[in-house]
PDB file of N, CA and C in Angstrom:
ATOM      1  N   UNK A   1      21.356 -58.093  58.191  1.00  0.00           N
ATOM      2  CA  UNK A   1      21.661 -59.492  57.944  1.00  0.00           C
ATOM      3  C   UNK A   1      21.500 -59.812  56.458  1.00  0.00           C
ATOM      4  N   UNK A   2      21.142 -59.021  55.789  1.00  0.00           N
ATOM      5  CA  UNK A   2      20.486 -59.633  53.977  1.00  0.00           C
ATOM      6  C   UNK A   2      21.216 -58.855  53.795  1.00  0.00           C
ATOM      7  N   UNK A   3      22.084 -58.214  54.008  1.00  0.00           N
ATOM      8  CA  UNK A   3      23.458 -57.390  53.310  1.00  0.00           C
ATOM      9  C   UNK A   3      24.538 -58.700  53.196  1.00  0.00           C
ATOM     10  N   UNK A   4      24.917 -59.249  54.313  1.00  0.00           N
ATOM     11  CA  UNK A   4      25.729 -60.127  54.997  1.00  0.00           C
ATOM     12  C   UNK A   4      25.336 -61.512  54.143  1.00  0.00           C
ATOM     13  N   UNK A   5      24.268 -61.499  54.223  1.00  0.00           N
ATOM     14  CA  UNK A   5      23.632 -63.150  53.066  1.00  0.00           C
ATOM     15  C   UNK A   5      23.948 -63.023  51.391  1.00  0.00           C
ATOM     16  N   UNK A   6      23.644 -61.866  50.870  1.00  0.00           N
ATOM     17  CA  UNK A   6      23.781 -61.322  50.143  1.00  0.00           C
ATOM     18  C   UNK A   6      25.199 -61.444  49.520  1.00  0.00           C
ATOM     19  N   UNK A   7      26.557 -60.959  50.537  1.00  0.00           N
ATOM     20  CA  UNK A   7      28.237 -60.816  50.411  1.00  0.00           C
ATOM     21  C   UNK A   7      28.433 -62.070  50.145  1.00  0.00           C
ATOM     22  N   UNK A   8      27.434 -62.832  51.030  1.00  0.00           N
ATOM     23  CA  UNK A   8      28.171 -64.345  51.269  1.00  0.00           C
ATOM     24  C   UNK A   8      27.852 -65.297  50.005  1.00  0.00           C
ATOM     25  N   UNK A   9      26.700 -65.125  49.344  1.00  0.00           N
ATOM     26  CA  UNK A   9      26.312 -65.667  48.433  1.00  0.00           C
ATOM     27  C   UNK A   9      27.305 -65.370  46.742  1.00  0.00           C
ATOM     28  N   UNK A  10      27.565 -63.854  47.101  1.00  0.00           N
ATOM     29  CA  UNK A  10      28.312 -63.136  45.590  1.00  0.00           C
ATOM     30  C   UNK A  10      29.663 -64.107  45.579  1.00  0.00           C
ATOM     31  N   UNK A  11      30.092 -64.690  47.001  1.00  0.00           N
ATOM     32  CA  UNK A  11      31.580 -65.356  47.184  1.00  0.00           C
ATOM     33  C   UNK A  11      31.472 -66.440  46.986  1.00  0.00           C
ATOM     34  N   UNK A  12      30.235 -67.263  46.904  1.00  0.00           N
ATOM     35  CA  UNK A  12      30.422 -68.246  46.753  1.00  0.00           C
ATOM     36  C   UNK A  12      31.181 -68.671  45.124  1.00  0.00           C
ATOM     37  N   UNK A  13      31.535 -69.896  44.536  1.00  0.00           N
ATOM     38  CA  UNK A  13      31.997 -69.949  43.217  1.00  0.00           C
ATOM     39  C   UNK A  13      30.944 -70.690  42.509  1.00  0.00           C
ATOM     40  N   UNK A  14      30.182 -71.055  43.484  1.00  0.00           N
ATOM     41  CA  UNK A  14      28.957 -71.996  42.980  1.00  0.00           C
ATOM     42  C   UNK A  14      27.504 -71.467  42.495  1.00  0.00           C
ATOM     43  N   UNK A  15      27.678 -69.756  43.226  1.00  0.00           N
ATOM     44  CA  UNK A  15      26.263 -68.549  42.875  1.00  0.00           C
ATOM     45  C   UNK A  15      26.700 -67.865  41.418  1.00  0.00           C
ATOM     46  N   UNK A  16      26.304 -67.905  40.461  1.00  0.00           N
ATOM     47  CA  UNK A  16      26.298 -66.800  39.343  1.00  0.00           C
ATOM     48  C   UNK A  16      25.689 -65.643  39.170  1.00  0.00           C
ATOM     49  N   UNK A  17      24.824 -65.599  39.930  1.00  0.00           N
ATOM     50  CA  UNK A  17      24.182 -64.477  39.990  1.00  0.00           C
ATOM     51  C   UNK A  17      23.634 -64.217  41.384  1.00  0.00           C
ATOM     52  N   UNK A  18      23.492 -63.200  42.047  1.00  0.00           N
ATOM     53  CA  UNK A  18      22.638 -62.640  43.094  1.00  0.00           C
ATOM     54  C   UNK A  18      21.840 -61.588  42.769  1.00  0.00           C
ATOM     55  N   UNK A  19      20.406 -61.690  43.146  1.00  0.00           N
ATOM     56  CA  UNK A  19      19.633 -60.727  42.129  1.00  0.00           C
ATOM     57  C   UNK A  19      19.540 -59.425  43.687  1.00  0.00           C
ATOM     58  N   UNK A  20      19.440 -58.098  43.580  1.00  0.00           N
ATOM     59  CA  UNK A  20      19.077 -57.105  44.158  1.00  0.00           C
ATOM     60  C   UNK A  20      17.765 -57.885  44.825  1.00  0.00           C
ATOM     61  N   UNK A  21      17.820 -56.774  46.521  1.00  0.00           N
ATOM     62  CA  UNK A  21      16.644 -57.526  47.348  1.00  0.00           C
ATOM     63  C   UNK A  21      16.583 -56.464  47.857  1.00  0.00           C
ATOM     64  N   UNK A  22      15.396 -55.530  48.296  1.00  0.00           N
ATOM     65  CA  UNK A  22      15.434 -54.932  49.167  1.00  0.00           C
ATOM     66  C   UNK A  22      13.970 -55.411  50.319  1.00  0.00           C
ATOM     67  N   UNK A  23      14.238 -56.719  50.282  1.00  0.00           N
ATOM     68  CA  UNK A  23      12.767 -57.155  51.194  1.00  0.00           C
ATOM     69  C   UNK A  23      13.224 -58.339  52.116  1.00  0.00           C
ATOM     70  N   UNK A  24      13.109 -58.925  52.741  1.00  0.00           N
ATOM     71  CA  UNK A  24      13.684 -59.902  53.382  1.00  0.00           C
ATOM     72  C   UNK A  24      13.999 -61.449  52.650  1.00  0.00           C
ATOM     73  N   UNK A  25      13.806 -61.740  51.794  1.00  0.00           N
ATOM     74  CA  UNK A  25      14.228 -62.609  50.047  1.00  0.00           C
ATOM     75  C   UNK A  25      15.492 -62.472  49.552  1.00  0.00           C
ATOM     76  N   UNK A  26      16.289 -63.363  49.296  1.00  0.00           N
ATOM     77  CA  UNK A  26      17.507 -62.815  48.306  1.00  0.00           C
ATOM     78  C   UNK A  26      17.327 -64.422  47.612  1.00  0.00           C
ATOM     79  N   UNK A  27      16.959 -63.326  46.526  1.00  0.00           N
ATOM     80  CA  UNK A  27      16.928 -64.968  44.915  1.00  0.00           C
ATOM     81  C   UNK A  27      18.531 -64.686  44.403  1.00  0.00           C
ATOM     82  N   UNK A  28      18.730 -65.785  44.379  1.00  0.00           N
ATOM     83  CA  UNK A  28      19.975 -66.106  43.213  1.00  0.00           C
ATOM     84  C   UNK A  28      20.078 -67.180  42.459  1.00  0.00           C
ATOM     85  N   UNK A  29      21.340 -67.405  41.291  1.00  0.00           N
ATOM     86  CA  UNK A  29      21.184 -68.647  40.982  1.00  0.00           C
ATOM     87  C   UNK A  29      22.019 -69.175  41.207  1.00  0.00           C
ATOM     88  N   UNK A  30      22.341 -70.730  40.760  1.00  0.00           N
ATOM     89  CA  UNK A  30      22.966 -71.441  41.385  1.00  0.00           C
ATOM     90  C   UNK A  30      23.077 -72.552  39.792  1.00  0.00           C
ATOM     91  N   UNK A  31      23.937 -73.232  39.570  1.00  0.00           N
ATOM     92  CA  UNK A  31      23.878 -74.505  38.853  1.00  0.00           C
ATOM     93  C   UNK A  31      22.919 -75.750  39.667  1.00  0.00           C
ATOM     94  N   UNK A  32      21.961 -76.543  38.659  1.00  0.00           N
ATOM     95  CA  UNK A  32      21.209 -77.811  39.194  1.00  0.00           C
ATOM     96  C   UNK A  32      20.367 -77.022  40.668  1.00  0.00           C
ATOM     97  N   UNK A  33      19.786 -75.930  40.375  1.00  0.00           N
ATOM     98  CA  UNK A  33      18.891 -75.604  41.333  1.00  0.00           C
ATOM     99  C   UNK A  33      17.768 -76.470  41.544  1.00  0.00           C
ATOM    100  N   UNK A  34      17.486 -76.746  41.280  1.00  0.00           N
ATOM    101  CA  UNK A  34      16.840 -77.977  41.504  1.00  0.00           C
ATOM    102  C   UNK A  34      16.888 -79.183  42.260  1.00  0.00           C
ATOM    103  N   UNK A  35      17.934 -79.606  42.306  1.00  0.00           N
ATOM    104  CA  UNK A  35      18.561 -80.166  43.191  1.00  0.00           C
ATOM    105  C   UNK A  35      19.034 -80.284  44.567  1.00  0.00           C
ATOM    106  N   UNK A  36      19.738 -78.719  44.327  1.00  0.00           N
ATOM    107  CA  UNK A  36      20.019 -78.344  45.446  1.00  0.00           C
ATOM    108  C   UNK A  36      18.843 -78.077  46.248  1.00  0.00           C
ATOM    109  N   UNK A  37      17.964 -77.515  45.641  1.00  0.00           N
ATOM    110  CA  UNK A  37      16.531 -77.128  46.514  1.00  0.00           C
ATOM    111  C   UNK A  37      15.664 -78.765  46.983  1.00  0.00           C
ATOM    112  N   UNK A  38      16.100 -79.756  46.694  1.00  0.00           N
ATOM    113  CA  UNK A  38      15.618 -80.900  47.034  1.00  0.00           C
ATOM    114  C   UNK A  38      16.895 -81.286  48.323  1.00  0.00           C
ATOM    115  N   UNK A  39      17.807 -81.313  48.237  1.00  0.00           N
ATOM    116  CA  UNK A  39      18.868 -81.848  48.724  1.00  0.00           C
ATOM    117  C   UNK A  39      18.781 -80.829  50.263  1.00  0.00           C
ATOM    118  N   UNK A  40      18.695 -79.466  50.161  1.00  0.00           N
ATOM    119  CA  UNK A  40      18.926 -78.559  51.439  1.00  0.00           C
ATOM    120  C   UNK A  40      17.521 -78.854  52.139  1.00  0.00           C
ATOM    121  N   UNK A  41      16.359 -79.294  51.475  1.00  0.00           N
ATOM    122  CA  UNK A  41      15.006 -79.492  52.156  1.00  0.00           C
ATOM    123  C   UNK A  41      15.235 -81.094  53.070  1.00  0.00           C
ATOM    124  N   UNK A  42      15.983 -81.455  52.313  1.00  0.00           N
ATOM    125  CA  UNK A  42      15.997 -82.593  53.124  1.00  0.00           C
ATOM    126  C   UNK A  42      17.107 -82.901  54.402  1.00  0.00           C
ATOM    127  N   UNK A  43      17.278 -81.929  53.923  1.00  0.00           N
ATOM    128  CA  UNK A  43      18.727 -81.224  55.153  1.00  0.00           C
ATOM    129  C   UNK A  43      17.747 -80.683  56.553  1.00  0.00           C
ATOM    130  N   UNK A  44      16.578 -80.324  56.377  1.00  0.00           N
ATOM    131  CA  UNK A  44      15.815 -79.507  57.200  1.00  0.00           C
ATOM    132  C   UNK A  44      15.357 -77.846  57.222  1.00  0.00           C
ATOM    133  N   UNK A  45      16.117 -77.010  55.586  1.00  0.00           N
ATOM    134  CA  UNK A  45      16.340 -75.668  55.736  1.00  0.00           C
ATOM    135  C   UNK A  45      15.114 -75.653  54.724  1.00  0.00           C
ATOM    136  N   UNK A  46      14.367 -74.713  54.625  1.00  0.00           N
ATOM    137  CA  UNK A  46      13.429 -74.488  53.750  1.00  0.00           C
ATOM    138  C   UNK A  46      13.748 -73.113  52.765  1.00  0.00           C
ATOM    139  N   UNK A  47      14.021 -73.571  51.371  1.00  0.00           N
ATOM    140  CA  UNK A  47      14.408 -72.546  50.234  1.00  0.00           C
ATOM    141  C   UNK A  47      13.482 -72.661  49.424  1.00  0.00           C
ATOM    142  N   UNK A  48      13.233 -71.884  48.484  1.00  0.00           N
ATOM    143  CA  UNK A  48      12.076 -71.934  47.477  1.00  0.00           C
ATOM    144  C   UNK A  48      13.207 -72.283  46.203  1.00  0.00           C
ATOM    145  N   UNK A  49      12.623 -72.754  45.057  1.00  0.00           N
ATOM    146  CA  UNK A  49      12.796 -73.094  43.713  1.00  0.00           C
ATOM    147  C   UNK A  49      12.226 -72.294  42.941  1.00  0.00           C
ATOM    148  N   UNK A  50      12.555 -71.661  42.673  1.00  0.00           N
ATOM    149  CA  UNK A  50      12.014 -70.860  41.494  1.00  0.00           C
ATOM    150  C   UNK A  50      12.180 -70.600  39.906  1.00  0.00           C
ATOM    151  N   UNK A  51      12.858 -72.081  39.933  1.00  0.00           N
ATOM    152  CA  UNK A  51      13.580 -72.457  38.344  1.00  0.00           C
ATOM    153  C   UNK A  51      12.062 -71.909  37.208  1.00  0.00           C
ATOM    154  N   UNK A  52      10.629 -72.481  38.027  1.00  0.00           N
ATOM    155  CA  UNK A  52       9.738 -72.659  36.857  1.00  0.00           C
ATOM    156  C   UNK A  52       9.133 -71.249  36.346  1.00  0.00           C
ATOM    157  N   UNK A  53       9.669 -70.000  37.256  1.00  0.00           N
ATOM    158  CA  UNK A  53       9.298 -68.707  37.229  1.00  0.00           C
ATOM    159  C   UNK A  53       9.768 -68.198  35.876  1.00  0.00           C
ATOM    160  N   UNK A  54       9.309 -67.289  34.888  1.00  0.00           N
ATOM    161  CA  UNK A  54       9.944 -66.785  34.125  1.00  0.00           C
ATOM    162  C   UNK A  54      11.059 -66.345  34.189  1.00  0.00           C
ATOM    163  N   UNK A  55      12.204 -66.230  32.936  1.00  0.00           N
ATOM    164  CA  UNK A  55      13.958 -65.543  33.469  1.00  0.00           C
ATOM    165  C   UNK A  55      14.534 -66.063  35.043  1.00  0.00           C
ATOM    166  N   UNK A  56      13.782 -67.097  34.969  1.00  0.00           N
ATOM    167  CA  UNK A  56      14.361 -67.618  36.850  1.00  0.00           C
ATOM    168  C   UNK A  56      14.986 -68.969  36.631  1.00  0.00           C
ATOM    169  N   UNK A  57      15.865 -68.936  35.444  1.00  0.00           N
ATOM    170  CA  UNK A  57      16.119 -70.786  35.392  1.00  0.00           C
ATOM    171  C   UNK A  57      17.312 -71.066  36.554  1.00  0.00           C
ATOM    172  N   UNK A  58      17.550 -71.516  36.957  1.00  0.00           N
ATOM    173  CA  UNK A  58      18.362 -71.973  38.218  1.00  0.00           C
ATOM    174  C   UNK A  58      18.359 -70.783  39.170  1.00  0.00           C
ATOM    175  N   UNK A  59      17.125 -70.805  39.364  1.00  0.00           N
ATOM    176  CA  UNK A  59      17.095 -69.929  40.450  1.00  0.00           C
ATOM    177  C   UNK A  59      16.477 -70.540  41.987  1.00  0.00           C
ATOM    178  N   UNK A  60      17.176 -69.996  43.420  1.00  0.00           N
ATOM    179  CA  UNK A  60      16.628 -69.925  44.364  1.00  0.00           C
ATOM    180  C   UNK A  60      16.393 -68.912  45.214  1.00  0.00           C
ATOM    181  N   UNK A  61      15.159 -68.705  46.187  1.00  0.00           N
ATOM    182  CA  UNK A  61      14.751 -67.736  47.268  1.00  0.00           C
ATOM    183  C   UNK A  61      14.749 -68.549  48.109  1.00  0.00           C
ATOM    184  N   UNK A  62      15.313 -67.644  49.173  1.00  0.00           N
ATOM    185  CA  UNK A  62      16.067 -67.956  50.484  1.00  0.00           C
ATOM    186  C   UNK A  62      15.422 -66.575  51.361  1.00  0.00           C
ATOM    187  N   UNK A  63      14.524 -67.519  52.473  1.00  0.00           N
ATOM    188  CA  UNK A  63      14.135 -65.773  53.407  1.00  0.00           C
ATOM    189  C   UNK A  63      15.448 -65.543  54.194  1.00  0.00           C
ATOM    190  N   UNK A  64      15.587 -64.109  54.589  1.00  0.00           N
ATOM    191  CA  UNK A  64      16.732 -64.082  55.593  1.00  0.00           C
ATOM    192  C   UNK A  64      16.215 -64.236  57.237  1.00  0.00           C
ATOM    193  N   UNK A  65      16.941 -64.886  57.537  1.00  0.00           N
ATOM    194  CA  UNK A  65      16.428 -64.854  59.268  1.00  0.00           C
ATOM    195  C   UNK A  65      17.001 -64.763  60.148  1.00  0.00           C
ATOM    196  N   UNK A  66      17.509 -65.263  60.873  1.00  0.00           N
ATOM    197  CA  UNK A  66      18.584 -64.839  62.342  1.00  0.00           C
ATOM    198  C   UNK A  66      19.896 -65.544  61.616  1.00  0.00           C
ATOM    199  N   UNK A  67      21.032 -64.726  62.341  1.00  0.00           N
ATOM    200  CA  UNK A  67      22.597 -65.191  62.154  1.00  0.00           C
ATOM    201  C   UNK A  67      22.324 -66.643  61.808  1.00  0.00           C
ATOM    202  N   UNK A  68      21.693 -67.320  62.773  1.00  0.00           N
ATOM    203  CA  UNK A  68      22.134 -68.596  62.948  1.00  0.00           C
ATOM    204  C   UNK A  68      21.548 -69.418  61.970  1.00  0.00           C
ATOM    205  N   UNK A  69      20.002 -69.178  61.601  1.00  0.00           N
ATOM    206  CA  UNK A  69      19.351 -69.768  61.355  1.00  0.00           C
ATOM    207  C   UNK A  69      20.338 -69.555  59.118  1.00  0.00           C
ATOM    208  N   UNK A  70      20.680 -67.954  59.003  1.00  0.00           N
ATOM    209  CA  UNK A  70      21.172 -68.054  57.825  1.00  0.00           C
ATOM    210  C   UNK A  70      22.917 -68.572  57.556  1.00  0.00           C
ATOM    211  N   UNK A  71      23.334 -68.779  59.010  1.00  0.00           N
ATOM    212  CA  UNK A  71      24.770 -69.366  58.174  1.00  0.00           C
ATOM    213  C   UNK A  71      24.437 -70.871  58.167  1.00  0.00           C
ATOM    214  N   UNK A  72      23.473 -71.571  58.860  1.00  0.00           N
ATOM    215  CA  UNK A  72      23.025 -73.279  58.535  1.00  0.00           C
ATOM    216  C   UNK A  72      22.329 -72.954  56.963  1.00  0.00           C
ATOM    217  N   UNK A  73      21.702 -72.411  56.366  1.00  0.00           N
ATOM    218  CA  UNK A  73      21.368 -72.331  54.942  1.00  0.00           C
ATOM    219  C   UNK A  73      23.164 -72.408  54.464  1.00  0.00           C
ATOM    220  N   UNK A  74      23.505 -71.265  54.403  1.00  0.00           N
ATOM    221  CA  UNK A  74      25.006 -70.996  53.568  1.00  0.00           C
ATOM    222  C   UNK A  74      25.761 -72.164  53.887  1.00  0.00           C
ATOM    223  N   UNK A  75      26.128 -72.382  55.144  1.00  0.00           N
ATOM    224  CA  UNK A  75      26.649 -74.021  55.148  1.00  0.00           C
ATOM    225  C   UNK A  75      26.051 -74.867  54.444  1.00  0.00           C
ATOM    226  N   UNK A  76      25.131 -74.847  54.575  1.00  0.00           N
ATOM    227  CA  UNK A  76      24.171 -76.147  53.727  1.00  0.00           C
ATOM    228  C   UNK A  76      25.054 -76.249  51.737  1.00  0.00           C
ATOM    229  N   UNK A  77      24.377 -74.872  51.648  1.00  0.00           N
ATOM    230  CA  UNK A  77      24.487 -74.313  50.539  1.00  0.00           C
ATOM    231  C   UNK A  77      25.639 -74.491  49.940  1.00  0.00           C
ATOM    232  N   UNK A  78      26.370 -73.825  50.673  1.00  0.00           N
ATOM    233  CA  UNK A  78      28.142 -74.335  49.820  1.00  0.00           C
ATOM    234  C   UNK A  78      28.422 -75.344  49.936  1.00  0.00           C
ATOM    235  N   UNK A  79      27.984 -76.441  50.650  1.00  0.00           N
ATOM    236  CA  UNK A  79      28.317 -78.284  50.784  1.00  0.00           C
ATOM    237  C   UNK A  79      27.710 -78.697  49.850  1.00  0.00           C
ATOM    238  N   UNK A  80      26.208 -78.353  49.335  1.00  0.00           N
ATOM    239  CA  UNK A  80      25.433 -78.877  48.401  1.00  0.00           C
ATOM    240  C   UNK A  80      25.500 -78.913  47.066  1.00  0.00           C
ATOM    241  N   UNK A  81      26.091 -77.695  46.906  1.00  0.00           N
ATOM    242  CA  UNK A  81      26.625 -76.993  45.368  1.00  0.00           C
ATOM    243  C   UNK A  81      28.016 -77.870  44.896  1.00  0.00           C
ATOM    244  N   UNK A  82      29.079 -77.526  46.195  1.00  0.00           N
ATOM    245  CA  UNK A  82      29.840 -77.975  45.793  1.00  0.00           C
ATOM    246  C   UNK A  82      29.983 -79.504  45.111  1.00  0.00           C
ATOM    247  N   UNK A  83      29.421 -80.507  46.398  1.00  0.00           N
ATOM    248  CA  UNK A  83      29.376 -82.332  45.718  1.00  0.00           C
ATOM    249  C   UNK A  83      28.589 -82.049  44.453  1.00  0.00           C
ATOM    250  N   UNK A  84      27.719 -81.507  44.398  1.00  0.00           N
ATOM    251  CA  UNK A  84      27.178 -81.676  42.852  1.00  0.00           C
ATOM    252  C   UNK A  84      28.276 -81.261  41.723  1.00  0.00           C
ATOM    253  N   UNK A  85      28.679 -80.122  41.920  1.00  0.00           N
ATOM    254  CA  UNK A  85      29.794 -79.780  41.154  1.00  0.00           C
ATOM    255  C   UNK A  85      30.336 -81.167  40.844  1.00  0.00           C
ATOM    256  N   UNK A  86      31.291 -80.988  42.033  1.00  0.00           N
ATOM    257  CA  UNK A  86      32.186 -82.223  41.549  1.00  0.00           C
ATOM    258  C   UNK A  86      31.495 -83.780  41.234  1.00  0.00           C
ATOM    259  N   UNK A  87      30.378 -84.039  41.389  1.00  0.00           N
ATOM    260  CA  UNK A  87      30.082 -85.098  40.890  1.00  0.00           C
ATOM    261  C   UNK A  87      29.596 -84.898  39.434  1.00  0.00           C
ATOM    262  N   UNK A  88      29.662 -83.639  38.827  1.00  0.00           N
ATOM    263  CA  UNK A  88      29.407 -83.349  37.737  1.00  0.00           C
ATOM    264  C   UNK A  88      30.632 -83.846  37.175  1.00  0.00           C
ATOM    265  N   UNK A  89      31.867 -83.325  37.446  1.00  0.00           N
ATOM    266  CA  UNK A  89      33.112 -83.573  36.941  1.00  0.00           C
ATOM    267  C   UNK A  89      33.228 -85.013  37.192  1.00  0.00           C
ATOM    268  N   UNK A  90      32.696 -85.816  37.646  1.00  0.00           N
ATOM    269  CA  UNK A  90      33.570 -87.169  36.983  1.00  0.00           C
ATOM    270  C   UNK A  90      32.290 -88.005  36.550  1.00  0.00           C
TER     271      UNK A  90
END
């Protein structure tokens, strides 16, 4: 399943980076991580922030967990990224 979280995250247009995981964790970044990590918590999904970590500026950790439980993160995730995006643009 963290192979599969992993694919899904590299596709997104909103992830710039996906960092190597070989543990049940996959950090990546994201634009306004911060945000998003406020916005998906209040959604009900629990992600870590890890912007304040060294070399971690827009970064998030995401545990992997069942099918279900990780395509409601990735849904989350690509809805969340995206409105920010575009509310960036206007």
């Amino acid at each position: 399943e963290r192979e599969r979280v992993m694919q899904e995250l590299e596709a997104m247009p909103t992830v710039s980076k996906v960092f190597p995981s070989s543990t049940n964790f996959v950090m990546f970044r994201t634009p306004n991580a911060k945000q998003v990590y406020l916005d998906i918590a209040e959604a009900g999904v629990v992600i870590r922030y890890r912007g304040n970590c060294d070399h971690c500026e827009d970064c998030l950790r995401a545990t992997v967990g069942t099918r279900a439980e990780n395509d409601k993160m990735l849904a989350l995730l690509e809805s969340i990224t995206k409105r920010l995006r575009n509310a960036a643009r206007t």
